[in-house]
Protein backbone atom coordinates (compact mmCIF):
# COMPACT_ATOMS: atom_id res chain seq x y z
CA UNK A 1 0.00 0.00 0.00
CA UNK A 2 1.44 3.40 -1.01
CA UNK A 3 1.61 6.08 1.60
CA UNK A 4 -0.29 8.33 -0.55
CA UNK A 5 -3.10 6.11 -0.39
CA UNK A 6 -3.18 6.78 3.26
CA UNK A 7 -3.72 10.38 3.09
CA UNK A 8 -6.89 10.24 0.58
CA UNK A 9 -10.65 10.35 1.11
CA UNK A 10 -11.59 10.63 4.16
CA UNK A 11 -8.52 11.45 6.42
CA UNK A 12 -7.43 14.24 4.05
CA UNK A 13 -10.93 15.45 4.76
CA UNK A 14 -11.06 15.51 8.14
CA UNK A 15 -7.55 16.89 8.63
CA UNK A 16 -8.91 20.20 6.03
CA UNK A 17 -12.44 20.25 8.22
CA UNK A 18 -11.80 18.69 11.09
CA UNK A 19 -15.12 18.41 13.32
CA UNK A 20 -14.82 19.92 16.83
CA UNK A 21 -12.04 21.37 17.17
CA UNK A 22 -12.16 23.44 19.50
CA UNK A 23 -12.11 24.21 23.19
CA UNK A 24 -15.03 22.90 25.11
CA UNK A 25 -16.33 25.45 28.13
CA UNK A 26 -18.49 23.13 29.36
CA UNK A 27 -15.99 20.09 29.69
CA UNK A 28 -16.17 17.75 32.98
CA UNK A 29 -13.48 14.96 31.80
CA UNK A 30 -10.46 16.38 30.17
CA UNK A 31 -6.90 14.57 29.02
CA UNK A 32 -3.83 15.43 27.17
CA UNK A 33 -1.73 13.07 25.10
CA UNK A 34 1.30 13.67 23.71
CA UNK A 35 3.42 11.87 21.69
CA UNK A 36 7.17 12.55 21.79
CA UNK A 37 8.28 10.91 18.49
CA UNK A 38 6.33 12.91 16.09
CA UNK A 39 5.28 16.00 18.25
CA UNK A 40 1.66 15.23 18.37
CA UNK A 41 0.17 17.21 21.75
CA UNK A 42 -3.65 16.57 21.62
CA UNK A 43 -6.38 17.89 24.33
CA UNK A 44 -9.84 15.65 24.51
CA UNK A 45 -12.73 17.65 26.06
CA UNK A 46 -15.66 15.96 27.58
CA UNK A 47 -18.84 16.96 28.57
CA UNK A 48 -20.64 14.02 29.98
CA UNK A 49 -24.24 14.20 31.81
CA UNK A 50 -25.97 10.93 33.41
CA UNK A 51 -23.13 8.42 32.24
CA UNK A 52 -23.18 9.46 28.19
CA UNK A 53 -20.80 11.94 26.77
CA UNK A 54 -23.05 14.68 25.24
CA UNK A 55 -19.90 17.21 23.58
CA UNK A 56 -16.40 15.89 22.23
CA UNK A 57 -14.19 18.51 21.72
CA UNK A 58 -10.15 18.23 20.66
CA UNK A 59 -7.44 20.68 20.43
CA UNK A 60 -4.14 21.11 19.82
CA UNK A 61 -1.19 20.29 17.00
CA UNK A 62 -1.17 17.04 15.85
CA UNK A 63 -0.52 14.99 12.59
CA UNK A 64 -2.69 14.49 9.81
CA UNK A 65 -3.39 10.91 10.76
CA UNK A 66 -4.26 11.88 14.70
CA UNK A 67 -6.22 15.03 13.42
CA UNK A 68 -8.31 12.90 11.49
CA UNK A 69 -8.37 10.36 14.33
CA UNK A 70 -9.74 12.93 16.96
CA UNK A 71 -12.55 14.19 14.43
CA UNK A 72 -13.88 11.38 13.90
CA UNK A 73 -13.79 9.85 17.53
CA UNK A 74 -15.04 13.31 18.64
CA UNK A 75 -17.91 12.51 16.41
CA UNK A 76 -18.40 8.96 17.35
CA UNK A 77 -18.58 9.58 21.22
CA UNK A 78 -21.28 12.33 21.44
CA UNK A 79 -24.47 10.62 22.48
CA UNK A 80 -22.51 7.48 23.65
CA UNK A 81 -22.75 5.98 27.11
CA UNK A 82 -19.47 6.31 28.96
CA UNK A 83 -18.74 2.67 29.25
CA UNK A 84 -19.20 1.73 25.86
CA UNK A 85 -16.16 3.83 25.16
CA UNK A 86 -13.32 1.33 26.26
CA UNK A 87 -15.17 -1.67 23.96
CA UNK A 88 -14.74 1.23 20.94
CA UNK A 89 -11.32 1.37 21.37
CA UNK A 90 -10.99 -2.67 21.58
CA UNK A 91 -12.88 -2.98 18.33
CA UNK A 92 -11.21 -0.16 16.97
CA UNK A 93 -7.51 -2.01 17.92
CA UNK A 94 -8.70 -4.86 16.11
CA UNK A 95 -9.80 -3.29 13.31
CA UNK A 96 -5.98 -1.33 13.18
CA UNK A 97 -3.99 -4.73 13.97
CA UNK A 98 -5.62 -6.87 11.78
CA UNK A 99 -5.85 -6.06 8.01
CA UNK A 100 -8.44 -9.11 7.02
CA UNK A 101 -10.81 -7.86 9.86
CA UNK A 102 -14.21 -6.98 8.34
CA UNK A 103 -15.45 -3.09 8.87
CA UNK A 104 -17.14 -2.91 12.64
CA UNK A 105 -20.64 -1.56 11.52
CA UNK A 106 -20.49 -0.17 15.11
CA UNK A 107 -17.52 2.20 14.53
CA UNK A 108 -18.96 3.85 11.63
CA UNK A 109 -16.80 6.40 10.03
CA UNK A 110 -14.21 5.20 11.84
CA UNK A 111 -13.30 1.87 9.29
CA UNK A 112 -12.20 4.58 7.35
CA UNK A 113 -8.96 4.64 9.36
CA UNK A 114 -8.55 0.88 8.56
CA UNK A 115 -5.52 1.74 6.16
CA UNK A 116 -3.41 3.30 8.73
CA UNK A 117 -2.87 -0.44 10.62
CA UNK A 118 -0.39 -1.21 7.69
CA UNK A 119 1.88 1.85 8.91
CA UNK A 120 3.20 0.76 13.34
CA UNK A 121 4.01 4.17 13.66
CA UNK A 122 0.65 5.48 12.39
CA UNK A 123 -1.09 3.15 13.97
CA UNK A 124 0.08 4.92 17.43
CA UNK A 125 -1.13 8.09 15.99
CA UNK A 126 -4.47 6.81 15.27
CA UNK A 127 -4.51 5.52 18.60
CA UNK A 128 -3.47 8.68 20.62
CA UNK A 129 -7.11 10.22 20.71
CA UNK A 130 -8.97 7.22 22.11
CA UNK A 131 -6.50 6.45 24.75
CA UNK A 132 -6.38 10.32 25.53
CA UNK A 133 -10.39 10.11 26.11
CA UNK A 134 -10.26 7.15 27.83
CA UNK A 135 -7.62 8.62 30.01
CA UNK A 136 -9.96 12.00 30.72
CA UNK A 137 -12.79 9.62 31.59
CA UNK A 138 -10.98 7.98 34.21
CA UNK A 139 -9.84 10.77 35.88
CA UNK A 140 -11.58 13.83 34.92
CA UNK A 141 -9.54 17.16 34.59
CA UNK A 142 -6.57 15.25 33.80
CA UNK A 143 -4.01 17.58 32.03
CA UNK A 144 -0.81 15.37 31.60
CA UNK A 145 -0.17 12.80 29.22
């Protein structure tokens, strides 16, 4: 698979017109995650009422690939119950490691990022958003990585 692949359709798109980004003044949960080998610094912003996460917000510099990642996981989680969050980022693994793996109907957009498994060190940039929300969930106002 050519790297230029990688950067088409979708990802391209949501690293032009990437969805909430932004900062979130009514967050409860927030998390940053960093990650030192390509300079990615991202902030996840949560608003969460009754157990479901009703804003996503992210901010920050960050790679295409992560960029794209936190738009569309900021998308995904709004309206989602809190603990179906960690299963999304299982599935979501799966669907990265594992290049036969059907699309997860549940993940929606997200199978979009399928491509990116081929490429280790993308694959950890894909990644950086959900652990950094996963992270602000379980210990809300975290600000370090």
């Amino acid at each position: 698979m050519a790297l230029a692949k990688l950067y088409q359709g979708i990802i391209l798109e949501h690293n032009r017109q990437p969805r909430n980004r932004k900062r979130l003044a009514s967050a409860t949960h927030r998390a940053r995650g960093h990650d030192a080998s390509c300079g990615d610094d991202l902030l996840i912003e949560l608003a969460v009422i009754d157990g479901r996460v009703r804003e996503a917000a992210f901010s920050g510099q960050a790679c295409a690939v992560t960029q794209a990642a936190a738009s569309m996981l900021t998308e995904w989680l709004q309206g989602r119950p809190v603990d179906e969050v960690g299963s999304g980022l299982e599935r979501f693994r799966v669907l990265l490691e594992n290049p036969a793996a059907e699309p997860d109907e549940e993940l929606g957009e997200l199978n979009q990022l399928r491509p990116v498994g081929a490429f280790p060190a993308r694959r950890r940039n894909a990644l950086l958003p959900w652990k950094t929300a996963l992270r602000a969930l379980q210990d809300p106002g975290t600000a370090a990585s």
